[in-house]
C-alpha atoms as a PDB file:
ATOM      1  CA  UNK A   1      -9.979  10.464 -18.026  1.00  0.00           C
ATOM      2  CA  UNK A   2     -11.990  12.978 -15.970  1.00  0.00           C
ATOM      3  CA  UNK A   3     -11.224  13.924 -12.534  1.00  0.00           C
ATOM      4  CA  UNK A   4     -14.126  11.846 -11.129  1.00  0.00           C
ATOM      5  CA  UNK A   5     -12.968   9.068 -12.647  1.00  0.00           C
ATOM      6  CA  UNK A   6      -9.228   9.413 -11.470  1.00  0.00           C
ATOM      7  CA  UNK A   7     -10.265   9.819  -7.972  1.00  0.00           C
ATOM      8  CA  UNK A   8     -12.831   6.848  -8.433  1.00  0.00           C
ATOM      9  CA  UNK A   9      -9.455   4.922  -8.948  1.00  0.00           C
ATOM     10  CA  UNK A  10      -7.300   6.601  -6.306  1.00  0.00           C
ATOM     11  CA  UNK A  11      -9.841   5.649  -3.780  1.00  0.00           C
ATOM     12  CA  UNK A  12     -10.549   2.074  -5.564  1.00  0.00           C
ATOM     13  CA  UNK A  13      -6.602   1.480  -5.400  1.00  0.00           C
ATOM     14  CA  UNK A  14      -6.122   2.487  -1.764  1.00  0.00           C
ATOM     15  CA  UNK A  15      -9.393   0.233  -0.656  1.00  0.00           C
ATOM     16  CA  UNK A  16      -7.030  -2.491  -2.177  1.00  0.00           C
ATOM     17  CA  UNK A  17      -3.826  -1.455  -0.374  1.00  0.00           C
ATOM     18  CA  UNK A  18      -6.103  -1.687   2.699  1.00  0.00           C
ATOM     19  CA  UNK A  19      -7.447  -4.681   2.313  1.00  0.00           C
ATOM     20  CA  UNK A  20      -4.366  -6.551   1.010  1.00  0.00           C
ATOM     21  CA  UNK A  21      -2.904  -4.808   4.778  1.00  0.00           C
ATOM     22  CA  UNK A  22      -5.846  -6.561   6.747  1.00  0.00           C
ATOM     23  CA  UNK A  23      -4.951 -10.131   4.565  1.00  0.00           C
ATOM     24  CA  UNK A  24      -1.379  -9.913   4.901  1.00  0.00           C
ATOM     25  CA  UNK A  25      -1.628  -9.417   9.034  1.00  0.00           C
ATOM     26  CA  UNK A  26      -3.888 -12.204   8.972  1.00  0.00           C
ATOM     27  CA  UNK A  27      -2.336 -14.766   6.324  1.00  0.00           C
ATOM     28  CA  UNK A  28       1.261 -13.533   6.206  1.00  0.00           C
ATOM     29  CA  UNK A  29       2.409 -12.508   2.711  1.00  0.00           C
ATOM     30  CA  UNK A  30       2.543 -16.235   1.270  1.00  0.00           C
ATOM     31  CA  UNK A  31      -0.890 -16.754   2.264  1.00  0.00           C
ATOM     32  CA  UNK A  32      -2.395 -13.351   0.227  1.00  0.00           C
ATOM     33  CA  UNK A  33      -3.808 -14.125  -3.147  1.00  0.00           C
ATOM     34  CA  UNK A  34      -5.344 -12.092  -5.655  1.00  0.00           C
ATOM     35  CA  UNK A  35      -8.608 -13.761  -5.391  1.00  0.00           C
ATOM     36  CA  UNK A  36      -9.436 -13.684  -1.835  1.00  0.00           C
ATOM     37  CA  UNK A  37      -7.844  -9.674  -2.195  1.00  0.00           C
ATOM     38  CA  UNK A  38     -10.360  -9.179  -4.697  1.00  0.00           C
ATOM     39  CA  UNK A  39     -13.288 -10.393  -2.634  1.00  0.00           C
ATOM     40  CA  UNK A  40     -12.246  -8.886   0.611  1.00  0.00           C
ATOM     41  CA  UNK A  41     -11.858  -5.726  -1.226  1.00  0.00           C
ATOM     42  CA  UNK A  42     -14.727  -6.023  -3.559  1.00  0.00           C
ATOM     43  CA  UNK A  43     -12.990  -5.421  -6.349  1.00  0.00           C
ATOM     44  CA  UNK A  44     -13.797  -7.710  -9.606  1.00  0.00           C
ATOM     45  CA  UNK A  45     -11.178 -10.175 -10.093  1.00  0.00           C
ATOM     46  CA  UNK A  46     -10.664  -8.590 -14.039  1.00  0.00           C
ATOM     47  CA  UNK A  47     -10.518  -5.128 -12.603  1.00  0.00           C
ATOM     48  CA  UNK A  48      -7.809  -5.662  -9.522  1.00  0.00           C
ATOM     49  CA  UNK A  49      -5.399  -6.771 -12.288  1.00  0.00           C
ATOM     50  CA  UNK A  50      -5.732  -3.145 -13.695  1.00  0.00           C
ATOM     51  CA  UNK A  51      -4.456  -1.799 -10.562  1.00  0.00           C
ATOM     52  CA  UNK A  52      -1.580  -4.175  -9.592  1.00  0.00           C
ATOM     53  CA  UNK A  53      -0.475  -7.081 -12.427  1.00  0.00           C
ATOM     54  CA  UNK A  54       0.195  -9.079  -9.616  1.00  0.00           C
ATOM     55  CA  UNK A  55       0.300 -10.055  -5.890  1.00  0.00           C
ATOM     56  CA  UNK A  56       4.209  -8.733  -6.068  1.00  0.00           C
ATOM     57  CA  UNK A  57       3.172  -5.402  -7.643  1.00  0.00           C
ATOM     58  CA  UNK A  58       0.230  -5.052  -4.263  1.00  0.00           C
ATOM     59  CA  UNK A  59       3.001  -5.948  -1.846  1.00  0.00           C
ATOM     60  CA  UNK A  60       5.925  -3.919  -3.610  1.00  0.00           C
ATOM     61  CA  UNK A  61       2.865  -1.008  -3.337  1.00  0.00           C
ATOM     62  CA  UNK A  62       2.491  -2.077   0.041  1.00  0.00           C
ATOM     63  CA  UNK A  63       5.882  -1.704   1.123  1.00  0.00           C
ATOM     64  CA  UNK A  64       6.988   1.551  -0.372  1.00  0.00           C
ATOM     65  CA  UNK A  65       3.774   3.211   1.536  1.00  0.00           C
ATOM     66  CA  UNK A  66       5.002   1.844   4.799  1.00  0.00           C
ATOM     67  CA  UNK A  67       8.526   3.174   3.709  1.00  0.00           C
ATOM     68  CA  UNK A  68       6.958   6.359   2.725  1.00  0.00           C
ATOM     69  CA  UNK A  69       5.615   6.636   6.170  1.00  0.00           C
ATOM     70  CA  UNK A  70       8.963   6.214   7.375  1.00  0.00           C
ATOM     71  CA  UNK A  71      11.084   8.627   5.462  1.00  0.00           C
ATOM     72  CA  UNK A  72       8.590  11.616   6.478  1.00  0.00           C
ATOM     73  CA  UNK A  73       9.039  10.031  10.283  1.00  0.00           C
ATOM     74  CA  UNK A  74      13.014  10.079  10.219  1.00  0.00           C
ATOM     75  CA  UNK A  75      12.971  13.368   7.732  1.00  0.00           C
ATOM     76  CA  UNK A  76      11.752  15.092  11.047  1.00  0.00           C
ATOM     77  CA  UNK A  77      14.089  13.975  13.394  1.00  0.00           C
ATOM     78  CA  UNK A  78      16.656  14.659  10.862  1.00  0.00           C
ATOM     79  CA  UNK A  79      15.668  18.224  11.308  1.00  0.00           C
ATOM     80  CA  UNK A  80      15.950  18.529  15.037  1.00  0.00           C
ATOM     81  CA  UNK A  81      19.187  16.592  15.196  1.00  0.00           C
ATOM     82  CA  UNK A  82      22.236  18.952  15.640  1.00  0.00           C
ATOM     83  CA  UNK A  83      25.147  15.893  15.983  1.00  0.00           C
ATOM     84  CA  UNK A  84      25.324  12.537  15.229  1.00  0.00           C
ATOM     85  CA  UNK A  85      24.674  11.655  19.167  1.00  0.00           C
ATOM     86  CA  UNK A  86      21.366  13.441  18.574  1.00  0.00           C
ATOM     87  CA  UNK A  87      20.767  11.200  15.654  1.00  0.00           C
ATOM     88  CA  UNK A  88      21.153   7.958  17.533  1.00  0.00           C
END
């Protein structure tokens, strides 16, 4: 796999995170299927499935970005609290 082609994928992947974002804010997480994620990302329906296996895998994905987020957040006020009282 060249490097084009990885970042082709990195980029085609996020545009789904994104888009499965948007759908989920609008139709809650019960309401997100792979079809409509597919179109609102334009992503072939056969191809999507390469990136996630399923709508679980997009909102798992989902998920440990947002926690990812997080972690660097509270890793910095980690840093620049001296005592617990700091902390909280």
């Amino acid at each position: 796999m060249t490097v084009t082609t990885q970042r082709r994928g990195a980029a085609r992947r996020a545009k789904v995170l994104e888009s499965a974002f948007e759908l989920i804010k609008e139709v809650g997480v019960e309401g997100l299927t792979m079809s409509e994620l597919g179109k609102r990302s334009q992503t072939p329906h056969g191809s999507l499935y390469q990136y996630f296996p399923s709508k679980k895998a997009v909102v798992l994905s989902l998920a440990a970005l947002r926690f990812k987020g997080l972690r660097s957040l509270y890793a910095d006020h980690f840093k620049r609290c001296r005592t617990l009282d700091d902390f909280l």
